[in-house]
N, C-alpha and C. Protein backbone atom coordinates (compact mmCIF):
# COMPACT_ATOMS: atom_id res chain seq x y z
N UNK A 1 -18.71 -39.44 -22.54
CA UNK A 1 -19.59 -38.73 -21.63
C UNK A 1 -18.90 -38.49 -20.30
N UNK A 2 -18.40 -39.28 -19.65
CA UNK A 2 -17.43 -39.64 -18.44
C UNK A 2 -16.57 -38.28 -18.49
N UNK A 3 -15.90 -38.50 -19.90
CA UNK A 3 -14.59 -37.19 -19.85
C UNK A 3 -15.37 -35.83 -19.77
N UNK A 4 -16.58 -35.51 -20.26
CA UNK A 4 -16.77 -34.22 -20.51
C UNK A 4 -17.53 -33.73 -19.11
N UNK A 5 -17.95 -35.09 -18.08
CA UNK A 5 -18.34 -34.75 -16.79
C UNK A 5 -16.90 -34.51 -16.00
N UNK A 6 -15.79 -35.49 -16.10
CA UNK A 6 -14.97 -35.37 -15.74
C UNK A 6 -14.16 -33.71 -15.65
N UNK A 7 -13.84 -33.19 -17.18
CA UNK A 7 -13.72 -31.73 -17.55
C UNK A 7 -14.48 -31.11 -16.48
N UNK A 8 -15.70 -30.89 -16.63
CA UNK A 8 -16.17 -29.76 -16.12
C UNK A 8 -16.49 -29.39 -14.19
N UNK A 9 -16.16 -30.57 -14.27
CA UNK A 9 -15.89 -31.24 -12.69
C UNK A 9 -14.21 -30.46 -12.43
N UNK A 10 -13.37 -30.65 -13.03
CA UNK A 10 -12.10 -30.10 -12.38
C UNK A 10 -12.43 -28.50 -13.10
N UNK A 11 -13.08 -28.06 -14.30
CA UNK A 11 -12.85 -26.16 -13.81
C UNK A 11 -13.98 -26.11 -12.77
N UNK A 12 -15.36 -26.64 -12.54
CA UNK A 12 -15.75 -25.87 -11.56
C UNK A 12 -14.54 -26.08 -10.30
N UNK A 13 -13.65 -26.97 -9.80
CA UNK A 13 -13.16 -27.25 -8.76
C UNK A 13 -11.78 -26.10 -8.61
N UNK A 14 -11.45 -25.66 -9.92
CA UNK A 14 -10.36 -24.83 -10.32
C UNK A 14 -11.44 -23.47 -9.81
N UNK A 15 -12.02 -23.40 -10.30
CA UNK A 15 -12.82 -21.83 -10.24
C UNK A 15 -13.24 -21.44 -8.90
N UNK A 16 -13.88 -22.77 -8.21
CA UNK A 16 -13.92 -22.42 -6.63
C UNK A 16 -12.60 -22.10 -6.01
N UNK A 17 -11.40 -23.14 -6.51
CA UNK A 17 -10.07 -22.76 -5.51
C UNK A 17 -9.48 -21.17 -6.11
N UNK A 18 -9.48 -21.18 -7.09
CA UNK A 18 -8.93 -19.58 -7.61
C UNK A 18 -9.96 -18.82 -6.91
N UNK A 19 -11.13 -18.82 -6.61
CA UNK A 19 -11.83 -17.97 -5.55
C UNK A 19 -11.82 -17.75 -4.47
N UNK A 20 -11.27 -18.43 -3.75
CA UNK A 20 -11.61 -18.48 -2.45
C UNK A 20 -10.63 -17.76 -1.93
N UNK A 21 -10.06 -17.27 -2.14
CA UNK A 21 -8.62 -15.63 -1.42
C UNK A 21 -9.26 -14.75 -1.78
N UNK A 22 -10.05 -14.57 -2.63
CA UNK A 22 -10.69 -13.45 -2.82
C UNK A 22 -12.07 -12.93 -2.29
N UNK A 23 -12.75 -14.53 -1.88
CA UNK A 23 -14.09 -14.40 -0.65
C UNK A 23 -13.53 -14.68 0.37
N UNK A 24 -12.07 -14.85 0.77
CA UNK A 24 -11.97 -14.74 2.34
C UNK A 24 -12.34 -13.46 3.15
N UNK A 25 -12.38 -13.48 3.71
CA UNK A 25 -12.84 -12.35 4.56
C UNK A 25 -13.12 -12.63 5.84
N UNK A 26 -13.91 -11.23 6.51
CA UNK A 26 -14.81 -11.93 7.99
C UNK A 26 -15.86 -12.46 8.01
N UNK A 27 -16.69 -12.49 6.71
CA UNK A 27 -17.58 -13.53 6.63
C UNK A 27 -16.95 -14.81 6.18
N UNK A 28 -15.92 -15.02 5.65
CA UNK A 28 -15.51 -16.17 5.13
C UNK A 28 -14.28 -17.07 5.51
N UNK A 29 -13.77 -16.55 6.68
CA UNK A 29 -12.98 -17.70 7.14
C UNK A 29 -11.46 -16.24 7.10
N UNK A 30 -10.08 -17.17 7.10
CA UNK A 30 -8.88 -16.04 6.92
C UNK A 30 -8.91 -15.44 5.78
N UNK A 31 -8.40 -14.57 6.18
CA UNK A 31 -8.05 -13.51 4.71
C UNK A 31 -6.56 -14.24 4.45
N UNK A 32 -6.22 -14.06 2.91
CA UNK A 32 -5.24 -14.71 2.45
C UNK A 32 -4.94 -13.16 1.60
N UNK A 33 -3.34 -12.34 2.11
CA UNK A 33 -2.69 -11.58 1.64
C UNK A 33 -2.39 -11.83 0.42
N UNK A 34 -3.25 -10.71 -0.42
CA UNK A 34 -2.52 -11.41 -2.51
C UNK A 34 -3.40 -10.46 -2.69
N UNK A 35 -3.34 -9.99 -4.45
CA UNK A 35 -4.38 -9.25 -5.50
C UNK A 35 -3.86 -7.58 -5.33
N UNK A 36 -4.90 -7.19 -6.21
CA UNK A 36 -4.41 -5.78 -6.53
C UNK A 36 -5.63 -5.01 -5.46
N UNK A 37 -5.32 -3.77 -5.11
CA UNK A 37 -6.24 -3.06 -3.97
C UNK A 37 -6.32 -1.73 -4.63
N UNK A 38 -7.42 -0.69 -4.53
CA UNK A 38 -7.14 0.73 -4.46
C UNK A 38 -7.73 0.98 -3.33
N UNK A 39 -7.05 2.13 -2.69
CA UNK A 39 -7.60 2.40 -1.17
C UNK A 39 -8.00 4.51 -1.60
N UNK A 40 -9.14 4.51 -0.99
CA UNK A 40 -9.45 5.91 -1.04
C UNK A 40 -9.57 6.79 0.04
N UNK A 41 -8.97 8.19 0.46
CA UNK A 41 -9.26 8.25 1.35
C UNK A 41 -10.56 8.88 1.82
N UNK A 42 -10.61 8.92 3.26
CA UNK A 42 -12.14 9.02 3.78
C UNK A 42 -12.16 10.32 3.79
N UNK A 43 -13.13 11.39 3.48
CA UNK A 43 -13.24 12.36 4.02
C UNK A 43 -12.05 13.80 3.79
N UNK A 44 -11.80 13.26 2.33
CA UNK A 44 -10.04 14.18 1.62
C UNK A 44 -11.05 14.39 0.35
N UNK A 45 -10.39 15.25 -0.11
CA UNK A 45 -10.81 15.36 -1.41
C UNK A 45 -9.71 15.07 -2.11
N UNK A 46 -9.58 13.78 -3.32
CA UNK A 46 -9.01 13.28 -3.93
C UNK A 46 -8.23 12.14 -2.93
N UNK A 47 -7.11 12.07 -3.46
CA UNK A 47 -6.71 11.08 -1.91
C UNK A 47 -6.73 9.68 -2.31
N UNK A 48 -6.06 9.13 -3.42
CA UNK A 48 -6.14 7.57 -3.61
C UNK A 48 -4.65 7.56 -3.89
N UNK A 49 -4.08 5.61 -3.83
CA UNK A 49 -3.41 5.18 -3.87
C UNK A 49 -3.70 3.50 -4.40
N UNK A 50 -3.02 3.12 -4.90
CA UNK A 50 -3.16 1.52 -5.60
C UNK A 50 -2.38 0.84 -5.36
N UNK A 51 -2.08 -0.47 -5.16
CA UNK A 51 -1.25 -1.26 -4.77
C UNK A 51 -1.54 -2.66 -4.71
N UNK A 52 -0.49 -3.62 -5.12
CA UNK A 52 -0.46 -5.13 -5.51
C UNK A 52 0.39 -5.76 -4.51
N UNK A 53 -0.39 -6.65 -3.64
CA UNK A 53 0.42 -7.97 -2.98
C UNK A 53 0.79 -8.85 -3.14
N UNK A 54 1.75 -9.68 -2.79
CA UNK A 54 1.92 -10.73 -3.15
C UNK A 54 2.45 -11.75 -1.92
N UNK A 55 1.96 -12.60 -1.68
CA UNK A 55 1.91 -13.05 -0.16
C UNK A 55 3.12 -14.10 -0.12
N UNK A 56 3.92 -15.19 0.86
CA UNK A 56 4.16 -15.52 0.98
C UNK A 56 3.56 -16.90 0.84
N UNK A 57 4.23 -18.41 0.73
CA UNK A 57 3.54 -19.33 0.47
C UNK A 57 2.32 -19.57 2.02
N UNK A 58 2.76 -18.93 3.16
CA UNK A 58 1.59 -18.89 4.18
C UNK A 58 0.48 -18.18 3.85
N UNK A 59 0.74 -17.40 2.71
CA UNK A 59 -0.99 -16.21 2.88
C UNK A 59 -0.76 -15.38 3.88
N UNK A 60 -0.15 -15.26 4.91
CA UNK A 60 -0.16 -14.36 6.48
C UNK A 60 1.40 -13.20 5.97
N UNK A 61 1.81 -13.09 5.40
CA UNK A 61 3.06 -11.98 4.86
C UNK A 61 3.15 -11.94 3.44
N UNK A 62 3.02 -10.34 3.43
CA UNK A 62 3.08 -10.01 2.21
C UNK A 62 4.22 -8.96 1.82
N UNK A 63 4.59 -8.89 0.40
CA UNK A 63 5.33 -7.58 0.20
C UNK A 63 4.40 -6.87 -0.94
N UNK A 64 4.75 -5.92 -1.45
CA UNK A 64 4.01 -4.85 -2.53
C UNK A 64 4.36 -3.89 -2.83
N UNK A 65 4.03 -3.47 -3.60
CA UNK A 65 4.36 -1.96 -4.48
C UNK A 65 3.43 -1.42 -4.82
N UNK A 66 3.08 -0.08 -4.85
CA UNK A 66 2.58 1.04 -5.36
C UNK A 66 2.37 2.51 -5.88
N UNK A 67 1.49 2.78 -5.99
CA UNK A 67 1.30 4.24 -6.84
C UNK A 67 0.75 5.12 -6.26
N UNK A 68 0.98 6.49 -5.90
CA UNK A 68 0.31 6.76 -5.43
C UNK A 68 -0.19 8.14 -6.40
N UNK A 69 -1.85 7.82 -6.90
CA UNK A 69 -2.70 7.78 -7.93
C UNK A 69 -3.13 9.35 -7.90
N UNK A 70 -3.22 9.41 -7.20
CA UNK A 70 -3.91 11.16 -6.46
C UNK A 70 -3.31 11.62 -4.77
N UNK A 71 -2.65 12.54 -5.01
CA UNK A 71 -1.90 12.23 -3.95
C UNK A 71 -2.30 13.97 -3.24
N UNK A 72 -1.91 14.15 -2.74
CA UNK A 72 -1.02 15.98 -1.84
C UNK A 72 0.39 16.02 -2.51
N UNK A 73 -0.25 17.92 -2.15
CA UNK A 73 1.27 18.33 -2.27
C UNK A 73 2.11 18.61 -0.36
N UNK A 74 2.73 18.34 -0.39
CA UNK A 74 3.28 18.35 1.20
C UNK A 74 3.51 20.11 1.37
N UNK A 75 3.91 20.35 0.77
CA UNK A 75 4.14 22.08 0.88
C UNK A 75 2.90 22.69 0.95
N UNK A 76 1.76 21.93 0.70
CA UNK A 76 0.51 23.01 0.62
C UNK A 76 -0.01 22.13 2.03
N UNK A 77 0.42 21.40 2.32
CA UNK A 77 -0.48 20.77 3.66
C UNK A 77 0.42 21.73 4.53
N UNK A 78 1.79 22.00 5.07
CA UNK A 78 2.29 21.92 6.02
C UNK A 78 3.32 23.48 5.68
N UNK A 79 3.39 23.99 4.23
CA UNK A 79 3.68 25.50 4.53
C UNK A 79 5.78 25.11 3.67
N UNK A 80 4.96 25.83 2.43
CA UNK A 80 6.74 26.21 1.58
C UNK A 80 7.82 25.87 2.98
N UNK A 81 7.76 26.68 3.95
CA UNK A 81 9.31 26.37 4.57
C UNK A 81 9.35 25.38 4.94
N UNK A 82 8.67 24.59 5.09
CA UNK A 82 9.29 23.01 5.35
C UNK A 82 9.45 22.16 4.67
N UNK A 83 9.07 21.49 3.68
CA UNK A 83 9.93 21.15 2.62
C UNK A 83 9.96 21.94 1.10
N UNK A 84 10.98 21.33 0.30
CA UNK A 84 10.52 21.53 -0.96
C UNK A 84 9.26 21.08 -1.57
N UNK A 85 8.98 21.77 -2.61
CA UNK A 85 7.87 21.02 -3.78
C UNK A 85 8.74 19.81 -3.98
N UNK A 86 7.61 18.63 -4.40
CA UNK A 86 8.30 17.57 -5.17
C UNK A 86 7.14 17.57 -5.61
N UNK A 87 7.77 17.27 -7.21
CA UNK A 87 7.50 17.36 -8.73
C UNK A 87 6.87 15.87 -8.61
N UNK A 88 6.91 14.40 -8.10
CA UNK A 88 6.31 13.51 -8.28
C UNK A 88 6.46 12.62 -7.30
N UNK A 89 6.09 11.77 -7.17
CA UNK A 89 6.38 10.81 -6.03
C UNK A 89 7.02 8.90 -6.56
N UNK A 90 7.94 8.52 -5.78
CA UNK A 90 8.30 7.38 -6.10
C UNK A 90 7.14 6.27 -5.57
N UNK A 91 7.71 4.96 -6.34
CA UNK A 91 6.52 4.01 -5.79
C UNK A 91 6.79 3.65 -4.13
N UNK A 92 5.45 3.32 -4.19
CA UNK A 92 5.72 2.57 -2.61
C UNK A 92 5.69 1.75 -2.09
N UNK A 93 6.61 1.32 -1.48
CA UNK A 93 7.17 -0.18 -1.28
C UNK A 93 6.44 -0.56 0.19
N UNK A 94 5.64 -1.75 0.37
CA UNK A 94 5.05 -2.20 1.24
C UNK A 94 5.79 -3.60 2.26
N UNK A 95 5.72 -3.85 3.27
CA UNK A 95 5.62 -5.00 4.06
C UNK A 95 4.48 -5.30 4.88
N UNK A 96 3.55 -6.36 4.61
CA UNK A 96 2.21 -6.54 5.11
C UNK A 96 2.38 -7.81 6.16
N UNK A 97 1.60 -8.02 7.70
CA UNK A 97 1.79 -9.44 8.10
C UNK A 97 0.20 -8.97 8.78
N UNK A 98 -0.48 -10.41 8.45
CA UNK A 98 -1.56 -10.91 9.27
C UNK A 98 -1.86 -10.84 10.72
N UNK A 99 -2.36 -9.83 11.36
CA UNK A 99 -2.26 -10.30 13.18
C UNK A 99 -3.19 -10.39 13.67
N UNK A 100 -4.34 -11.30 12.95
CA UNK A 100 -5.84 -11.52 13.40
C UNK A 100 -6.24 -12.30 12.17
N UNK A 101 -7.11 -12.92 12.11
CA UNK A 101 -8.04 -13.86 11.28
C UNK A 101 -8.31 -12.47 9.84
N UNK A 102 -8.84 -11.59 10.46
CA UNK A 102 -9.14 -10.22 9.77
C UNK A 102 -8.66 -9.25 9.85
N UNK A 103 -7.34 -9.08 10.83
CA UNK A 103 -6.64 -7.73 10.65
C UNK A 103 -5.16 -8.09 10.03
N UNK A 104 -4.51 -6.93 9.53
CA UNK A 104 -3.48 -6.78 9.49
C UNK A 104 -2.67 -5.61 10.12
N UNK A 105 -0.96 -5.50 9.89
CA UNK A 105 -0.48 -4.39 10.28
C UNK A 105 0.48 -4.27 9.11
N UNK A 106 0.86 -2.96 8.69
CA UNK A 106 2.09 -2.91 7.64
C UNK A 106 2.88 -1.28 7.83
N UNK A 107 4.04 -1.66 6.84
CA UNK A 107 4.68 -0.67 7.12
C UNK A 107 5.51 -0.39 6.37
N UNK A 108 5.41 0.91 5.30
CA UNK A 108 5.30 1.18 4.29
C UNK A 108 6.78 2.42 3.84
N UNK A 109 7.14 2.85 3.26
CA UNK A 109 7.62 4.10 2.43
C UNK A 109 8.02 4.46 1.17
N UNK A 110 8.02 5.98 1.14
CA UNK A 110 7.48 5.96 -0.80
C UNK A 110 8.65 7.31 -0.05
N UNK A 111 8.91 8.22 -1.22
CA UNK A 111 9.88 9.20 -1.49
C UNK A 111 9.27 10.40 -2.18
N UNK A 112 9.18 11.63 -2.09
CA UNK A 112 8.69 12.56 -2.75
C UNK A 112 9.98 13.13 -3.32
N UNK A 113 9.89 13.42 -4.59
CA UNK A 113 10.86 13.45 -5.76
C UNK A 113 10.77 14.88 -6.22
N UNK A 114 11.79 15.70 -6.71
CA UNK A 114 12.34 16.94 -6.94
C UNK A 114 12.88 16.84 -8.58
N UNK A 115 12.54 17.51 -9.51
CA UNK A 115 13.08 17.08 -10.76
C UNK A 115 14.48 18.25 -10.78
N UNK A 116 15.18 17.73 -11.23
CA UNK A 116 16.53 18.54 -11.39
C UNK A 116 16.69 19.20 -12.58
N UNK A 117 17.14 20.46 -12.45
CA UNK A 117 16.60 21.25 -14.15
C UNK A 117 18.07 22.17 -14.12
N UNK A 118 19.19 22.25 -14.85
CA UNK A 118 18.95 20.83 -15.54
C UNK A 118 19.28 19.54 -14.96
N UNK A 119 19.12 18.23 -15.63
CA UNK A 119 19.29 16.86 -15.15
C UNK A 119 21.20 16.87 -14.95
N UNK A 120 21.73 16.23 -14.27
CA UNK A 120 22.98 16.00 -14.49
C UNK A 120 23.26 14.28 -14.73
N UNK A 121 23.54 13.81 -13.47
CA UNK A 121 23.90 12.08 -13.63
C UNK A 121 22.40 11.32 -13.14
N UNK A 122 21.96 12.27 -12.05
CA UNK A 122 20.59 11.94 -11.52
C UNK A 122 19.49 12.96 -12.25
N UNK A 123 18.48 12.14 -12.58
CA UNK A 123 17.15 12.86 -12.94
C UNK A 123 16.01 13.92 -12.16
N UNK A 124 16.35 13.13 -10.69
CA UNK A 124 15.58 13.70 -9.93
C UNK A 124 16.26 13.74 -8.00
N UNK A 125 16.22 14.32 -7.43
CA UNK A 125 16.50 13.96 -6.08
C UNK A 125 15.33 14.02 -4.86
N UNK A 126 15.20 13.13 -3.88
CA UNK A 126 14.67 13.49 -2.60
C UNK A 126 14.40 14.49 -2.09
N UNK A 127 13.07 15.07 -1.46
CA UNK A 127 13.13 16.14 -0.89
C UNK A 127 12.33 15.62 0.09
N UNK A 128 11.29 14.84 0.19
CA UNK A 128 10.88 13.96 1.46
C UNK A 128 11.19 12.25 1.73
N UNK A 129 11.13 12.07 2.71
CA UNK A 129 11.01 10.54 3.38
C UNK A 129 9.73 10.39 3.70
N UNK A 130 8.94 9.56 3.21
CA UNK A 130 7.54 9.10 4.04
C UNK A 130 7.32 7.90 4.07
N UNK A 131 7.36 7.85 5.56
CA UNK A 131 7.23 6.41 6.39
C UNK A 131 5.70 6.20 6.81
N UNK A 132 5.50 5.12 6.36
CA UNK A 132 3.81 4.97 6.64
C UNK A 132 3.90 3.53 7.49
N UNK A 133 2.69 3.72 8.59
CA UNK A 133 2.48 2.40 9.79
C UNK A 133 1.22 2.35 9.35
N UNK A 134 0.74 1.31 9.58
CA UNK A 134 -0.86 1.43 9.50
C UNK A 134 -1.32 -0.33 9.76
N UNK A 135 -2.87 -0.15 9.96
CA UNK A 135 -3.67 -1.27 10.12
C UNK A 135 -5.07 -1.22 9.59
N UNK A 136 -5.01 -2.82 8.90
CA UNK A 136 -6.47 -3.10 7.67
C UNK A 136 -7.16 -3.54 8.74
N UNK A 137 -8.04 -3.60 8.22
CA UNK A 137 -9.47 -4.44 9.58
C UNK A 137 -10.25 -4.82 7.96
N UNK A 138 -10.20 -6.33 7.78
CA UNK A 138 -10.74 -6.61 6.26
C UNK A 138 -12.36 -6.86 7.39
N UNK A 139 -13.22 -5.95 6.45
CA UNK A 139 -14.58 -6.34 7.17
C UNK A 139 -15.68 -6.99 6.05
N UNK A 140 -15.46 -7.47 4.91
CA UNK A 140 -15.96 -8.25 4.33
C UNK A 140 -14.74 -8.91 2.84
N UNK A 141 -15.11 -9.50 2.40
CA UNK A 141 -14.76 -10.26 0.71
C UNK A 141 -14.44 -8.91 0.14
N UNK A 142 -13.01 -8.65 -0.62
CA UNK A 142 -12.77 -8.00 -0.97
C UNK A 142 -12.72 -6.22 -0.28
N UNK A 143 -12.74 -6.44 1.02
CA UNK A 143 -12.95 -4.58 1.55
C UNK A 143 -12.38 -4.87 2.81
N UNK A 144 -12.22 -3.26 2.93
CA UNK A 144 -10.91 -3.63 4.42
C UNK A 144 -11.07 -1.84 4.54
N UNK A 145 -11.06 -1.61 5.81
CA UNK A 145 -10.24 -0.44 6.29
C UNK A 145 -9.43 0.22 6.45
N UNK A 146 -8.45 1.10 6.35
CA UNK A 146 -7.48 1.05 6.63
C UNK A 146 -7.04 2.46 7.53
N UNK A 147 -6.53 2.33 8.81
CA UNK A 147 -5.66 3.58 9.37
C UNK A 147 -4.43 3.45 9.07
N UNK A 148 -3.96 4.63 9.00
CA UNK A 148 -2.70 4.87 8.05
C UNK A 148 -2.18 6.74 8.68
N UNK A 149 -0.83 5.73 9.49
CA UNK A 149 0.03 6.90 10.42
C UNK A 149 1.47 7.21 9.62
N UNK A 150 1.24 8.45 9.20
CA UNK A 150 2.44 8.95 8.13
C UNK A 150 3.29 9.97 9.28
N UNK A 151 4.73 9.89 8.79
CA UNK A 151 5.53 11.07 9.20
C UNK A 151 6.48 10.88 8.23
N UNK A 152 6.72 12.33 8.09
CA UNK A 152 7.67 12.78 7.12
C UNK A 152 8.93 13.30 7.46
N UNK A 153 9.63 12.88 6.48
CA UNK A 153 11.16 12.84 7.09
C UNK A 153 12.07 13.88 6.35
N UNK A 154 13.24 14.97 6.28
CA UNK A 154 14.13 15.19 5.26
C UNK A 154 14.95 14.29 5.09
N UNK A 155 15.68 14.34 3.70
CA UNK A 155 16.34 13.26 3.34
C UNK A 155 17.70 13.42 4.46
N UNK A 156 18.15 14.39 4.48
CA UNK A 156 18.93 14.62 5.90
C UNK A 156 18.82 13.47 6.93
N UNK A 157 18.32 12.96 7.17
CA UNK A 157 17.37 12.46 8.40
C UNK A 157 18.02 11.19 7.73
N UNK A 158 18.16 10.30 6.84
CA UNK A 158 18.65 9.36 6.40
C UNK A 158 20.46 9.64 6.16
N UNK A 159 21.22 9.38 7.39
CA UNK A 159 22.49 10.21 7.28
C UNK A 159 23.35 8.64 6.55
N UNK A 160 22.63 6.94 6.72
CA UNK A 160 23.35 6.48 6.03
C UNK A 160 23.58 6.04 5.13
N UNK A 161 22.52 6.09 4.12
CA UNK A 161 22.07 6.53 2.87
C UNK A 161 21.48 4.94 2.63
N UNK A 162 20.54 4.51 3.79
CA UNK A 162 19.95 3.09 3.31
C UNK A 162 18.58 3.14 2.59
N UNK A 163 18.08 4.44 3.04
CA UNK A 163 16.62 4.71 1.97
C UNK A 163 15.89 5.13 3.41
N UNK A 164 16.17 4.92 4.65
CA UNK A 164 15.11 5.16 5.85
C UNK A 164 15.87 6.19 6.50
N UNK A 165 14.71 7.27 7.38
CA UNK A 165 15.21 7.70 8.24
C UNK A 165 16.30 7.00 9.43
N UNK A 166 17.38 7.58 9.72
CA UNK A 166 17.96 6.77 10.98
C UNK A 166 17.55 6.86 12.15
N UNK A 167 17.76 5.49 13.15
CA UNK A 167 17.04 5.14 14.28
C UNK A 167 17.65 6.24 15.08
N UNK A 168 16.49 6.50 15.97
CA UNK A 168 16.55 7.59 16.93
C UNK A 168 16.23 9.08 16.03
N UNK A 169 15.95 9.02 15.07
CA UNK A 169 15.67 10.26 14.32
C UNK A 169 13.72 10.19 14.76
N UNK A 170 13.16 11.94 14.44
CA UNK A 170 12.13 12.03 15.01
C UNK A 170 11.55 13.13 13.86
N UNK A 171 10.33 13.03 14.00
CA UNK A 171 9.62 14.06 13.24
C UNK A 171 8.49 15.12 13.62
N UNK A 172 8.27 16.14 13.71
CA UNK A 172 6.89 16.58 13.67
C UNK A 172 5.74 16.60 13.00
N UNK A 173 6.23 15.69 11.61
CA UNK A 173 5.08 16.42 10.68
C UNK A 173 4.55 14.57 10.51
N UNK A 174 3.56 14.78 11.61
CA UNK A 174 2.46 13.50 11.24
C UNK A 174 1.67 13.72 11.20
N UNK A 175 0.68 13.05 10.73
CA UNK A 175 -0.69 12.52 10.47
C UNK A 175 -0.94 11.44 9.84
N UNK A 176 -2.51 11.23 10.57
CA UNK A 176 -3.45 10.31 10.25
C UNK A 176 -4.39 10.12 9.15
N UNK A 177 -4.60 8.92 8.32
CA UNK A 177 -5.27 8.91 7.47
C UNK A 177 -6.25 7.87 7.43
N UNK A 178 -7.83 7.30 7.09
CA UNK A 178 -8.21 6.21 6.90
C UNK A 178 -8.62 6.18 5.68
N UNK A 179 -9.16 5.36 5.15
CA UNK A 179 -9.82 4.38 3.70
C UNK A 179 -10.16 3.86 3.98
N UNK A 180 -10.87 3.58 2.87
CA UNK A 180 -11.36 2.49 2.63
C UNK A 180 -10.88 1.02 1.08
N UNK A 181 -10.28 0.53 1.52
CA UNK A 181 -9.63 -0.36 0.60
C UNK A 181 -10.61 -1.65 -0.10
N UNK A 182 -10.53 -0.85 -1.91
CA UNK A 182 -11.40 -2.45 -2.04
C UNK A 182 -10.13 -3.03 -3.40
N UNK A 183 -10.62 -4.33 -3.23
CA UNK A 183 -9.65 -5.23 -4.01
C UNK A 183 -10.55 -5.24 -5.50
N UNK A 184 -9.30 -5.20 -6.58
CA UNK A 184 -9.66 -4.93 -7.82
C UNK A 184 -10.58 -7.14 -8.40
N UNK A 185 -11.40 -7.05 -8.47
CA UNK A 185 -12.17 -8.40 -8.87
C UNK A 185 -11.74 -8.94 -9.61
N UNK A 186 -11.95 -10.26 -9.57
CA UNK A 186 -11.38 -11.16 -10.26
C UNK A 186 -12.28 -11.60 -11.36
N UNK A 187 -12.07 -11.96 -12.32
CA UNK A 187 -12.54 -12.09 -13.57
C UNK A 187 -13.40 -13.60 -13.35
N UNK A 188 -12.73 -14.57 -12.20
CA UNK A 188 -13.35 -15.30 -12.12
C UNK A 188 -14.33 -15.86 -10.78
């Protein structure tokens, strides 16, 4: 009898601790950076992106990757002569850090991709840089805000071929975006 109180005594104790990053929030104490997110945007038609964290043993820094699910075409926002079409977009690579109980800041870039026809050694090449800044404001368990400051770069603009625009390089073509970000639930 002992053991089967015993058992069920450590999963409820397992089930509360596997929960509790996922009811952190501003009702619930710190948010702990981790789990999978889709963020939508506000007021776009179509306009999503998905993405998985994975925090550091503090919970307060994260890194991630993503998709971006429904996206724009950059040539139809901003006009054929400034960039090429790109045929798809690469994933996007995240750095997340905690700078409030409930906020964060991160800072992001993904690549808009050109398919090469025909293919030679490469499949596809660069035709944009997009550098994304932004800040979550988590306002409950599982949901967060997000502003999200994009500028776009030519691959030009990256003259030493590390993947970023180079410092002191500048852009015109920004904008602002918000969401709303909710975290995909946990089963338990």
């Amino acid at each position: 009898m002992e053991k089967g109180f015993i058992r069920k005594w450590v999963a409820f104790a397992l089930r509360i601790g596997l929960s509790v990053p996922a009811m952190a929030g501003a009702a619930g104490g710190a948010v702990k950076l981790d789990g999978a997110w889709v963020a939508k945007v506000v007021g776009a038609p179509g306009g999503q992106w998905s993405y998985v964290i994975s925090a550091d043993p503090s919970g307060r820094r994260a890194a991630g990757h993503g998709s971006i699910d429904v996206g724009f075409r950059i040539e139809a926002i901003l006009g054929a002569q400034y960039f090429e079409p790109n045929d798809s977009n690469s994933p996007i690579l995240i750095d997340i850090v905690m700078t409030g109980p409930d906020t964060a800041s991160y800072h992001a870039v993904w690549y808009g991709l050109k398919d090469l026809d025909p293919p030679n050694v490469s499949t596809s090449e660069i035709v944009v840089i997009g550098v994304v800044t932004g800040d979550l404001q988590f306002v409950e368990p599982g949901k967060a805000f997000g502003t999200h400051n994009f500028a776009l770069y030519y691959p030009w603009q990256d003259g030493d071929g590390d993947g970023f625009p180079d410092e002191g390089e500048t852009t015109p073509f920004v904008f602002q975006l918000t969401t709303v970000d909710t975290r995909v639930p946990s089963p338990w």
